[in-house]
Protein backbone atom coordinates (compact mmCIF):
# COMPACT_ATOMS: atom_id res chain seq x y z
CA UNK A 1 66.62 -39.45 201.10
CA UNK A 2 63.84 -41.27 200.71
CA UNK A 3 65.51 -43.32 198.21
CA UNK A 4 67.68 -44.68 200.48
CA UNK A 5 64.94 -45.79 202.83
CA UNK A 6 65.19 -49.48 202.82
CA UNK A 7 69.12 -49.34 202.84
CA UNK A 8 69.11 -47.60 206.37
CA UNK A 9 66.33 -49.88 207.46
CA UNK A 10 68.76 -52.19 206.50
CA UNK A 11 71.42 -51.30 208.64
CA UNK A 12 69.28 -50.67 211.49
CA UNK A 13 67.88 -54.14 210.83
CA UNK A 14 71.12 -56.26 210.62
CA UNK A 15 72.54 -54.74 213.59
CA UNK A 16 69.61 -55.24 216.02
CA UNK A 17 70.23 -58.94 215.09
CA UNK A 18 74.17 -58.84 215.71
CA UNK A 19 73.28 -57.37 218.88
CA UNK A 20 70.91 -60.15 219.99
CA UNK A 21 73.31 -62.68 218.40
CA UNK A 22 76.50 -61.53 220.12
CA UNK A 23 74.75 -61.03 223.78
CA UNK A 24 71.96 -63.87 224.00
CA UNK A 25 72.38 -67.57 223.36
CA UNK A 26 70.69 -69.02 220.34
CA UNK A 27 70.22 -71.65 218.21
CA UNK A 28 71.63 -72.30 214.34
CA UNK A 29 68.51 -71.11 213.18
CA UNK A 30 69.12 -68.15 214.63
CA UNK A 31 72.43 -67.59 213.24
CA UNK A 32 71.26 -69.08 209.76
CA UNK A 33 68.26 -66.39 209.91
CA UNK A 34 71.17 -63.24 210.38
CA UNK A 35 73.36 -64.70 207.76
CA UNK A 36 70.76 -64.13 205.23
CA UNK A 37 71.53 -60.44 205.14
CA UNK A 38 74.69 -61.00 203.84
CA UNK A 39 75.61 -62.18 200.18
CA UNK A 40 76.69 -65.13 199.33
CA UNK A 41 79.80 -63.23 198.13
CA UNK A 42 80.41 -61.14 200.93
CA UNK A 43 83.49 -59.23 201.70
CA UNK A 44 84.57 -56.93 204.82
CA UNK A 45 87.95 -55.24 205.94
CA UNK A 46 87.98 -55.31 209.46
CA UNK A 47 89.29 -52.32 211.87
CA UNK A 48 92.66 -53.67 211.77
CA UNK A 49 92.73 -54.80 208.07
CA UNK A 50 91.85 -58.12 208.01
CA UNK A 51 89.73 -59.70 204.97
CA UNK A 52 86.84 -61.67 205.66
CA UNK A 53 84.43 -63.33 203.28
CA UNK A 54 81.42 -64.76 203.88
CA UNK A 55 82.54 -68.47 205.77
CA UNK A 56 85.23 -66.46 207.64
CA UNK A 57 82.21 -64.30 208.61
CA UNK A 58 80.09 -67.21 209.54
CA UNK A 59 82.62 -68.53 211.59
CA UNK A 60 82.79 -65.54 213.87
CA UNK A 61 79.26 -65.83 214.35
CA UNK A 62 79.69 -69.48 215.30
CA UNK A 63 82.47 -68.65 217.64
CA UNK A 64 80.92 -65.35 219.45
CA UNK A 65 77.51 -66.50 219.97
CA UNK A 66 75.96 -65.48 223.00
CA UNK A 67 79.16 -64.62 224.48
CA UNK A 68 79.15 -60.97 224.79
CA UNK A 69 77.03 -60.57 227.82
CA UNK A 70 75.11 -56.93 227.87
CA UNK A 71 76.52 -56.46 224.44
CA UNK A 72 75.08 -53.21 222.76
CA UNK A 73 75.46 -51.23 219.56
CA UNK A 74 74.62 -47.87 219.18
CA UNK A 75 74.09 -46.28 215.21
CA UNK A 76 74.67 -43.13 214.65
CA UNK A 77 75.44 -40.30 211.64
CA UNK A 78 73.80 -42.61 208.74
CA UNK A 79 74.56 -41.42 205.71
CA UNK A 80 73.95 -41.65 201.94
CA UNK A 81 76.64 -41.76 199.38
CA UNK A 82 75.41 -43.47 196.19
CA UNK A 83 72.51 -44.92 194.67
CA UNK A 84 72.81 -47.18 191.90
CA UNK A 85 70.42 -49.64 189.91
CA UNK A 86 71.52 -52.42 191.83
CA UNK A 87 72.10 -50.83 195.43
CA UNK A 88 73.49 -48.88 197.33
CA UNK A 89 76.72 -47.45 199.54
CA UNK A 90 76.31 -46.22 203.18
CA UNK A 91 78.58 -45.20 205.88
CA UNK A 92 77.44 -44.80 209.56
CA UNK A 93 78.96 -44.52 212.97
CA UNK A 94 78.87 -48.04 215.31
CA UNK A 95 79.48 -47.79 219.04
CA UNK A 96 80.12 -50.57 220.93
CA UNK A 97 79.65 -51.83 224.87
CA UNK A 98 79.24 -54.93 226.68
CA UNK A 99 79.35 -55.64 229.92
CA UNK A 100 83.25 -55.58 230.96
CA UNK A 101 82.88 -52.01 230.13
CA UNK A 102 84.51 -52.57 226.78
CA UNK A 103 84.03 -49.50 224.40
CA UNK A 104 85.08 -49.47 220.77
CA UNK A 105 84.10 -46.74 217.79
CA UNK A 106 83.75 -47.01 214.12
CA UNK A 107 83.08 -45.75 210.60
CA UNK A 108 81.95 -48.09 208.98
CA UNK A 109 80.80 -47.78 204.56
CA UNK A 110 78.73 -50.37 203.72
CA UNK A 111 77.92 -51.86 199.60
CA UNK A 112 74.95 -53.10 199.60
CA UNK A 113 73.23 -54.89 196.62
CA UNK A 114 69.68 -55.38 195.62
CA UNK A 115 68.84 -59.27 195.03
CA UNK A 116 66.35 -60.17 191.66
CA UNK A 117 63.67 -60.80 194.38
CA UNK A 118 64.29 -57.35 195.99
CA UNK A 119 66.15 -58.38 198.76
CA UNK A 120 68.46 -55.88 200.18
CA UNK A 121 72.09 -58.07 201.09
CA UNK A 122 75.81 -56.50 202.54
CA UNK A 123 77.90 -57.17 199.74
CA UNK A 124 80.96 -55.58 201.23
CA UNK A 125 82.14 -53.52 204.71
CA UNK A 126 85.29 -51.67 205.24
CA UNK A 127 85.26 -50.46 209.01
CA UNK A 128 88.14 -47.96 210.41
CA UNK A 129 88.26 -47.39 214.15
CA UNK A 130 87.71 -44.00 215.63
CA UNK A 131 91.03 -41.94 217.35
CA UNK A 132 88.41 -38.96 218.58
C-alpha cells in the first residue's frame, strides 16, 4: 500500500481544505490555493447525477464559502483500486455535519493523475449517497 501513499495523503489533504473552505470565511487566495488540487480538466458526478467540470466546480466554491458554519468531514474506509503510470483510482467513505445538524454519507472513487512536475491533481469524482 505503500504505493498509494501520496494518493491517500491526497485525499486527506484536499478535504481538510474543503472543510476549512466550506465553514470559515476566506479570501480568493484561499479558494485559488484549494483549486490547485484539481485539474484543469476536472470532472465529477455528483450524488444526484449532476456533471460538473472544473468552472462549475469553482463556482460552488465561490458560492459556499464560509457558509457552512461547524462544517465537518469525516474519511473513512480508504481504499486502493488501481495504480497506473500516471495515477491513480481511490474510493473512500465521506461523512458530513455542520451545524444545523445536517448529516449526509458517501462513496465516493476518485481518478487522480500525476502532473510532469509530480503533482498529484483530482481528475475525476463520481460520489453515490449512502441508504445504510
Amino acid at each position: 500500500m505503500t504505493d498509494y501513499k501520496e494518493y491517500f495523503d491526497e485525499v486527506i489533504q484536499a478535504h481538510e481544505a474543503i472543510e476549512s473552505w466550506f465553514s470559515v470565511e476566506q479570501d480568493n487566495a484561499a479558494l485559488e490555493q484549494l483549486l490547485t488540487h484539481f485539474s484543469p480538466r476536472f470532472s465529477m458526478v455528483t450524488p444526484l447525477g449532476r456533471a460538473v467540470d472544473f468552472e462549475a466546480l469553482r463556482a460552488l466554491f465561490q458560492a459556499t464559502g464560509g457558509k457552512k458554519k461547524g462544517f465537518r468531514i469525516q474519511l473513512g474506509e480508504l481504499r486502493a483500486i488501481a495504480l497506473h503510470a500516471h495515477g491513480a483510482t481511490l474510493s473512500y467513505r465521506e461523512q458530513q455535519t455542520d451545524a444545523s445538524g445536517l448529516h449526509t454519507d458517501r462513496r465516493s472513487t476518485v481518478v487522480f493523475e500525476k502532473a510532469p512536475a509530480g503533482r498529484v491533481l483530482w481528475l475525476h469524482l463520481q460520489e453515490t449517497f449512502c441508504s445504510e
